[in-house]
PDB file of N, CA and C in Angstrom:
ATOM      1  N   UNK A   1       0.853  -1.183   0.000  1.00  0.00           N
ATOM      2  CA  UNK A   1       0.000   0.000   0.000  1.00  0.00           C
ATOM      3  C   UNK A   1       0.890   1.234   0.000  1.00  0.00           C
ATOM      4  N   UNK A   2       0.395   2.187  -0.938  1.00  0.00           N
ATOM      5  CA  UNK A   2       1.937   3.263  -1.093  1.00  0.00           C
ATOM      6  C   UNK A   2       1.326   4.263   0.317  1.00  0.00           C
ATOM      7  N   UNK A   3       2.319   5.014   0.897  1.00  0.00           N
ATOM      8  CA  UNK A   3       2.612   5.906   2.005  1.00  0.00           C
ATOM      9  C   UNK A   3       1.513   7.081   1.584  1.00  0.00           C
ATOM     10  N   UNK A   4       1.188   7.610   2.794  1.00  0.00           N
ATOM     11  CA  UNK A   4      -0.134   8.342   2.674  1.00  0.00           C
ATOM     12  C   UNK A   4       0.602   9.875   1.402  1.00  0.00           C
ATOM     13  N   UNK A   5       1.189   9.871   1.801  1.00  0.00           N
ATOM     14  CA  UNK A   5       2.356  11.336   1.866  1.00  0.00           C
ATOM     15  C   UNK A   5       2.124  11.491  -0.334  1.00  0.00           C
ATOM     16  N   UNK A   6       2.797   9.658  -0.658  1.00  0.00           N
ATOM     17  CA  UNK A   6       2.561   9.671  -2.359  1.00  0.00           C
ATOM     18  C   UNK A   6       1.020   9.271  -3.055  1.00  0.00           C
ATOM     19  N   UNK A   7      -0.140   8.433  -1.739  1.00  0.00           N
ATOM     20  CA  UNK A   7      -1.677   8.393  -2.229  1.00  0.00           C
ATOM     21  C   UNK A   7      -1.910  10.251  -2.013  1.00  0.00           C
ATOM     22  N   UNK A   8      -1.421  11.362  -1.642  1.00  0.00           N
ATOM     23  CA  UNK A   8      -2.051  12.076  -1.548  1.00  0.00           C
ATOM     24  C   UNK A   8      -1.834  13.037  -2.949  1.00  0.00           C
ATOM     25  N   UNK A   9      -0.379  13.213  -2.714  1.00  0.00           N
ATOM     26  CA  UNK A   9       0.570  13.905  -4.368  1.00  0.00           C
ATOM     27  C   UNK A   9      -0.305  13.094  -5.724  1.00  0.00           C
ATOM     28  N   UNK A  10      -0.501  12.170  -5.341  1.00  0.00           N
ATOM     29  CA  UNK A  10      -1.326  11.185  -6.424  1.00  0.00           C
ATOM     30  C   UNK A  10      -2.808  12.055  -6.975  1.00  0.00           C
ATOM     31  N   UNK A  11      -3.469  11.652  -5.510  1.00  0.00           N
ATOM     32  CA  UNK A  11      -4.783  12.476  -6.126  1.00  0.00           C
ATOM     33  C   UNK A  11      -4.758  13.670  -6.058  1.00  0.00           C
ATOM     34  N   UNK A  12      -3.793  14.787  -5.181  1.00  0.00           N
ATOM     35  CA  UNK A  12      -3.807  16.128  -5.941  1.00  0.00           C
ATOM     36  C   UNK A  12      -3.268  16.801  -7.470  1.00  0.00           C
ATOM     37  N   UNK A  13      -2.596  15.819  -7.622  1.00  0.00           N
ATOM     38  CA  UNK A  13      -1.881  15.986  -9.096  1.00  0.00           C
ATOM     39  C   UNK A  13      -0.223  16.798  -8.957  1.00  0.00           C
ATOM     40  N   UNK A  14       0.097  16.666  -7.938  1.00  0.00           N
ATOM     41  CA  UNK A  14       1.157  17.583  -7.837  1.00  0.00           C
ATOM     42  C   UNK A  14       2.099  17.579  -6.422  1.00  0.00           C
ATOM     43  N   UNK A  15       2.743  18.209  -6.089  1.00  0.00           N
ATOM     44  CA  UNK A  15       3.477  18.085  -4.896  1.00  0.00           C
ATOM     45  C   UNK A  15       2.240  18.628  -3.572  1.00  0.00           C
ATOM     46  N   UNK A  16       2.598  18.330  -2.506  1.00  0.00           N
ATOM     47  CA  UNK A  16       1.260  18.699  -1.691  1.00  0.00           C
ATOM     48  C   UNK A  16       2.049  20.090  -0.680  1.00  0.00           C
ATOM     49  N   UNK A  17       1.191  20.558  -0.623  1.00  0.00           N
ATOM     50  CA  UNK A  17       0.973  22.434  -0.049  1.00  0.00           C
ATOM     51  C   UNK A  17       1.778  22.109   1.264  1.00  0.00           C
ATOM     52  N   UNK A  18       2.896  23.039   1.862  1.00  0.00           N
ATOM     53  CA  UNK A  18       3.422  22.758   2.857  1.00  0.00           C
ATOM     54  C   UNK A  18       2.874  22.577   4.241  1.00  0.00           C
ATOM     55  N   UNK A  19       1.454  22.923   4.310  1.00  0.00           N
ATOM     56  CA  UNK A  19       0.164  23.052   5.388  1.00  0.00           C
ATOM     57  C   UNK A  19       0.408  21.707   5.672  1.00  0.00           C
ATOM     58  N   UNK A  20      -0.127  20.810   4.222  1.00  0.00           N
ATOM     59  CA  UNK A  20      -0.019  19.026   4.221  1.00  0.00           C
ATOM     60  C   UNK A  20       0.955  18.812   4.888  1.00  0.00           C
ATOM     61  N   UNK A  21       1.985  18.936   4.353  1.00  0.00           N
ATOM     62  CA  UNK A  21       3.594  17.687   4.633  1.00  0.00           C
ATOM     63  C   UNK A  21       3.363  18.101   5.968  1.00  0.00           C
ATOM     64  N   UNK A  22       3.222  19.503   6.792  1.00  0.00           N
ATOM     65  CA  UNK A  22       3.595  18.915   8.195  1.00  0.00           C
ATOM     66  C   UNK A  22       2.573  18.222   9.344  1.00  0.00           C
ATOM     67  N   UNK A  23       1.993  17.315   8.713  1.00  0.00           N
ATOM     68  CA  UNK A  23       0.821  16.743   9.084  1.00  0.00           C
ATOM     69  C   UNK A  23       1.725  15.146   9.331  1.00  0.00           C
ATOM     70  N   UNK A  24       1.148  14.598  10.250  1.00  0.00           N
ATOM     71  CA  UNK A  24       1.956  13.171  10.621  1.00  0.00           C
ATOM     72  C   UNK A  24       1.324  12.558   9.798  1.00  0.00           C
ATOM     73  N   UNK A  25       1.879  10.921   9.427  1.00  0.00           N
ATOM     74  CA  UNK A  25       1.288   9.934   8.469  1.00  0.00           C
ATOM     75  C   UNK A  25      -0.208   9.659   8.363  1.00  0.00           C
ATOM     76  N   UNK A  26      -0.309   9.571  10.040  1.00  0.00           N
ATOM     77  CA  UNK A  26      -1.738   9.030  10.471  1.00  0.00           C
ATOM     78  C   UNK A  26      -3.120  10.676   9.818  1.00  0.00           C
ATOM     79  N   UNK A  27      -2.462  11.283   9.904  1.00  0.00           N
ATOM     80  CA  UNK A  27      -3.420  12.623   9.446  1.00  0.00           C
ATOM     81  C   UNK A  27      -3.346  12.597   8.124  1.00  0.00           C
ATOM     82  N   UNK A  28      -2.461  12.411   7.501  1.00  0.00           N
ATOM     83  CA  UNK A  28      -2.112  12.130   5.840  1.00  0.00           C
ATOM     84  C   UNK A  28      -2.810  10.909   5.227  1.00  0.00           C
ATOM     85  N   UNK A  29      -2.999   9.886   6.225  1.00  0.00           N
ATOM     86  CA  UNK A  29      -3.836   8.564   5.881  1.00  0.00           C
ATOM     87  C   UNK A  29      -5.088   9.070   5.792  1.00  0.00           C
ATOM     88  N   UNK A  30      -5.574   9.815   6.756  1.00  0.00           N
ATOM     89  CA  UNK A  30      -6.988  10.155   7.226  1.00  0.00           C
ATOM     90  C   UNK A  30      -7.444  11.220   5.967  1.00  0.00           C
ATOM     91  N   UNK A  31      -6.687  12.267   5.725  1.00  0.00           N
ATOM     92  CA  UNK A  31      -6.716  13.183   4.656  1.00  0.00           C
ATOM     93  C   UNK A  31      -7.144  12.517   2.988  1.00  0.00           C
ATOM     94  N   UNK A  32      -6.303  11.785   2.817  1.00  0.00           N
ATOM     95  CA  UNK A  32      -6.483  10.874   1.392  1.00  0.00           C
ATOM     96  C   UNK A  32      -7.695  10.110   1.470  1.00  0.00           C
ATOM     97  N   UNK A  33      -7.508   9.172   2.701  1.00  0.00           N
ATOM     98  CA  UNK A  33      -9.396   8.523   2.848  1.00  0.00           C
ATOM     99  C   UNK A  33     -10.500   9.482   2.320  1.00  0.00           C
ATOM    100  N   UNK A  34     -10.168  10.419   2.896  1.00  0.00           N
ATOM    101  CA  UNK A  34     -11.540  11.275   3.252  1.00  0.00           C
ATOM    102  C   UNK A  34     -11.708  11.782   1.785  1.00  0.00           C
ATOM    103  N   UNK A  35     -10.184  12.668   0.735  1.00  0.00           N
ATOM    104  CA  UNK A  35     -10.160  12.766  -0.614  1.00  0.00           C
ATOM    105  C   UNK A  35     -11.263  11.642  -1.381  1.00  0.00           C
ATOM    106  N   UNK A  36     -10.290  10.574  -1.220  1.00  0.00           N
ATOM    107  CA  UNK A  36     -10.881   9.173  -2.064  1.00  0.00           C
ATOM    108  C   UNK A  36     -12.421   9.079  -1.961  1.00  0.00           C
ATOM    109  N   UNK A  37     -13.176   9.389  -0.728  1.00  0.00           N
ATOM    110  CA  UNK A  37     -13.958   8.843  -0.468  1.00  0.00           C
ATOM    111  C   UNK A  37     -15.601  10.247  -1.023  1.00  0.00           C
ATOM    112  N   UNK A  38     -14.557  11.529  -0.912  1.00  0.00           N
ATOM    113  CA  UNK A  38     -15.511  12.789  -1.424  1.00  0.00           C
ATOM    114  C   UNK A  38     -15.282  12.764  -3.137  1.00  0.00           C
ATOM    115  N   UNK A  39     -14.584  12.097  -3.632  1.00  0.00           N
ATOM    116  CA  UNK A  39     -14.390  12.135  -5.137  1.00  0.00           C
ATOM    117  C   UNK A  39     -15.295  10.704  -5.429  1.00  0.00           C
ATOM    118  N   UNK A  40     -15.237  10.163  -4.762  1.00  0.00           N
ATOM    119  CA  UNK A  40     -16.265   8.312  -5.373  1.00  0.00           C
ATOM    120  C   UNK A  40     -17.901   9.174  -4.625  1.00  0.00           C
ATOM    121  N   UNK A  41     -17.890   9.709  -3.645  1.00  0.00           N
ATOM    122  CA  UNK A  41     -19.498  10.363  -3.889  1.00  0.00           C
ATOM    123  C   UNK A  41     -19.997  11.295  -4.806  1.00  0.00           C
ATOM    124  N   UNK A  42     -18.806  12.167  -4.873  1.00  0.00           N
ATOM    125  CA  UNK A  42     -19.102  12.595  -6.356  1.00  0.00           C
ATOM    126  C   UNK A  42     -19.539  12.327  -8.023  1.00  0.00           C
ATOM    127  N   UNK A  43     -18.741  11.466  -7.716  1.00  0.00           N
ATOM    128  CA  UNK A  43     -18.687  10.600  -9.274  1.00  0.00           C
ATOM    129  C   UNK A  43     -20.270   9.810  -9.010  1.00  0.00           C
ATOM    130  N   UNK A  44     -20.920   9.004  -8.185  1.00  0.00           N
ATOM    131  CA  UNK A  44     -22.221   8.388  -8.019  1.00  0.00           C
ATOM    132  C   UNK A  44     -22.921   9.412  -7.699  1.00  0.00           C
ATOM    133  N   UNK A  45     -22.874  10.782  -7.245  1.00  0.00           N
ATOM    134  CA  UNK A  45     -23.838  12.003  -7.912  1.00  0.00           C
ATOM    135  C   UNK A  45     -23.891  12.421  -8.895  1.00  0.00           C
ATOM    136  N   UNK A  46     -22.487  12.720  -9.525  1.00  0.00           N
ATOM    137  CA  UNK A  46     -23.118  12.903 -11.043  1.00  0.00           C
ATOM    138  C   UNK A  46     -22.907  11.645 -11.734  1.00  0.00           C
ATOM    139  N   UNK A  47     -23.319  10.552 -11.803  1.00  0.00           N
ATOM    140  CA  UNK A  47     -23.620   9.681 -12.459  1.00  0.00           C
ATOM    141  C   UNK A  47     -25.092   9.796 -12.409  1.00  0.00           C
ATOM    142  N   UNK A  48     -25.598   9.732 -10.899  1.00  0.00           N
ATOM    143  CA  UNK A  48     -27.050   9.510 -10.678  1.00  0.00           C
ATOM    144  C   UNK A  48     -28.039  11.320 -11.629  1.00  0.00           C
ATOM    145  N   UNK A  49     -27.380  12.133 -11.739  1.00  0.00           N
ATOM    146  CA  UNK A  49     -27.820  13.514 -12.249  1.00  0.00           C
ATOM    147  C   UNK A  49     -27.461  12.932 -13.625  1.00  0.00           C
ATOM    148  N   UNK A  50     -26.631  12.022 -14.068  1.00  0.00           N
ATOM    149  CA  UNK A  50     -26.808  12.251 -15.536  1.00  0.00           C
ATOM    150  C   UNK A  50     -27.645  11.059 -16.038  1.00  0.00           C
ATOM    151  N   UNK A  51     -28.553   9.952 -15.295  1.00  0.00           N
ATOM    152  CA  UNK A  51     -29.196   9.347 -15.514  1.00  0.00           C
ATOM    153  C   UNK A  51     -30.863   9.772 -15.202  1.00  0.00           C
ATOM    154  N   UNK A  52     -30.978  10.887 -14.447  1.00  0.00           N
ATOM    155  CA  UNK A  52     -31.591  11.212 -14.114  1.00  0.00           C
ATOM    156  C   UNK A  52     -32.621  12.244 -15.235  1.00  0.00           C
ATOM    157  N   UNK A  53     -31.427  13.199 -15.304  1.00  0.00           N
ATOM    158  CA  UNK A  53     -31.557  13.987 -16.679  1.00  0.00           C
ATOM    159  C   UNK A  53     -32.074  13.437 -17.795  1.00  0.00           C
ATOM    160  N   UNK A  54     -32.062  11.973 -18.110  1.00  0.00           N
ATOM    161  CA  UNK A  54     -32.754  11.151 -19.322  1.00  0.00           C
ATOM    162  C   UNK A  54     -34.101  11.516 -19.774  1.00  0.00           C
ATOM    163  N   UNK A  55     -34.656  11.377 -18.234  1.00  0.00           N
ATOM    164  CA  UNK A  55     -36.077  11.372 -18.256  1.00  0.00           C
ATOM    165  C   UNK A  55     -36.861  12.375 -19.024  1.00  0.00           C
ATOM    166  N   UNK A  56     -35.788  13.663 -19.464  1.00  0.00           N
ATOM    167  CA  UNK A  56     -36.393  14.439 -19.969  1.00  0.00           C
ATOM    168  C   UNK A  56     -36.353  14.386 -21.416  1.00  0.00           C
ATOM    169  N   UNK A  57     -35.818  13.116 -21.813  1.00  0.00           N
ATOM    170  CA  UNK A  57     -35.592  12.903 -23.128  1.00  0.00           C
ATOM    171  C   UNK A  57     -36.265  11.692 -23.711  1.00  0.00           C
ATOM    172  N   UNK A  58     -36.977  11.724 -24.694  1.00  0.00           N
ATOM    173  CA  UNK A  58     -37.941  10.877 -25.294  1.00  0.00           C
ATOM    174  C   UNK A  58     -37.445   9.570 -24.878  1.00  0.00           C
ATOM    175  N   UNK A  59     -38.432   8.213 -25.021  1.00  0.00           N
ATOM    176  CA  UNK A  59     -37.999   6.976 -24.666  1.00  0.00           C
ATOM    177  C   UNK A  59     -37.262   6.301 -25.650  1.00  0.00           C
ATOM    178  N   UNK A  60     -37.721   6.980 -27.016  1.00  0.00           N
ATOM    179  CA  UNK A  60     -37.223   6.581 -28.280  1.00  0.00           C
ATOM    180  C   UNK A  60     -35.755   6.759 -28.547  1.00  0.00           C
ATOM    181  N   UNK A  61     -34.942   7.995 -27.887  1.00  0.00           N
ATOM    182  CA  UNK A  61     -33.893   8.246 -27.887  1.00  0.00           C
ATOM    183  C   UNK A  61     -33.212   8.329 -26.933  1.00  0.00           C
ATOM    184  N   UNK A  62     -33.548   7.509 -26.165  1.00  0.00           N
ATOM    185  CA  UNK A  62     -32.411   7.570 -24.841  1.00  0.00           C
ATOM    186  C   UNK A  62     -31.168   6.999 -24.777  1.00  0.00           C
ATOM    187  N   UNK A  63     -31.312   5.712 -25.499  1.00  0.00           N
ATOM    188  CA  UNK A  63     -30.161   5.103 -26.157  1.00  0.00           C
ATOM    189  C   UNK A  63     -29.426   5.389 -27.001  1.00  0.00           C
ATOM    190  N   UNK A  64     -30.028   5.941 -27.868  1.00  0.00           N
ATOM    191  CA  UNK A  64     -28.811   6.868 -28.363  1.00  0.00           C
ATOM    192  C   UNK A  64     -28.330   7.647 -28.097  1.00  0.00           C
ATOM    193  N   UNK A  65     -28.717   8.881 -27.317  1.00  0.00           N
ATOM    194  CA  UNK A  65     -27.893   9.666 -26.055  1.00  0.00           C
ATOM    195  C   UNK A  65     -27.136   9.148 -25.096  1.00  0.00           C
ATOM    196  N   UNK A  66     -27.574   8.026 -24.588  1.00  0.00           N
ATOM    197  CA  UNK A  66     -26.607   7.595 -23.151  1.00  0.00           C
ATOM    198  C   UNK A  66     -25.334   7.179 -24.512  1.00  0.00           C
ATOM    199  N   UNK A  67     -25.375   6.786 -25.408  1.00  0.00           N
ATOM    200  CA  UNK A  67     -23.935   6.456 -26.405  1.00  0.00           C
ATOM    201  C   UNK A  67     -23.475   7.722 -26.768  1.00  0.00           C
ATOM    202  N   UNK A  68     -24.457   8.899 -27.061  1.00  0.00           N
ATOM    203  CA  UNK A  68     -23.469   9.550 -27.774  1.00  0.00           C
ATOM    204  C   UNK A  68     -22.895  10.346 -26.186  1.00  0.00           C
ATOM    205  N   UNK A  69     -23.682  10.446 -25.043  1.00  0.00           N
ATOM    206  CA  UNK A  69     -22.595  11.369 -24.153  1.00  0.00           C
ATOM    207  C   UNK A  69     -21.829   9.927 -22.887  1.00  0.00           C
ATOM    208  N   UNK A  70     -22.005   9.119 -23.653  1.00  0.00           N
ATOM    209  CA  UNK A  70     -20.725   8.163 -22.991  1.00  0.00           C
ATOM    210  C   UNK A  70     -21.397   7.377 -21.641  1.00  0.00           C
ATOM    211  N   UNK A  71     -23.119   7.547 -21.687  1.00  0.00           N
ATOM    212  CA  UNK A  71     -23.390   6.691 -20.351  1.00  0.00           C
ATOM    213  C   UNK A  71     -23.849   5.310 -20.097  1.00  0.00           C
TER     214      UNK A  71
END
């Protein structure tokens, strides 16, 4: 399991803000959880808003919308 310090540089995209680094491992573990875990509720909200949004679109063409915007 990689060190909280490189799961975090990971999901920020970049080196992490000096606020971060002086945070102990165990706060850096807790920090990335909490990342990981507000980006996967995100993603199943807007998944659920873009399935949702269908409804306003004929029954005839829903299938071809969920293909052409990738759902």
């Amino acid at each position: 399991m990689p060190g909280p310090t490189r799961g975090l540089a990971e999901q920020l995209g970049g080196p992490l803000p000096d606020g971060i680094e002086t945070l102990d491992d165990a706060n850096k573990q807790v920090l990335a959880e909490a990342l990981r875990e507000a980006r996967r509720q995100q993603a199943a909200a807007l998944s659920a808003a873009a399935e949702d949004s269908l409804k306003y679109v004929p029954a005839l063409l829903r299938g071809a919308v969920r293909k052409a915007v990738g759902l």
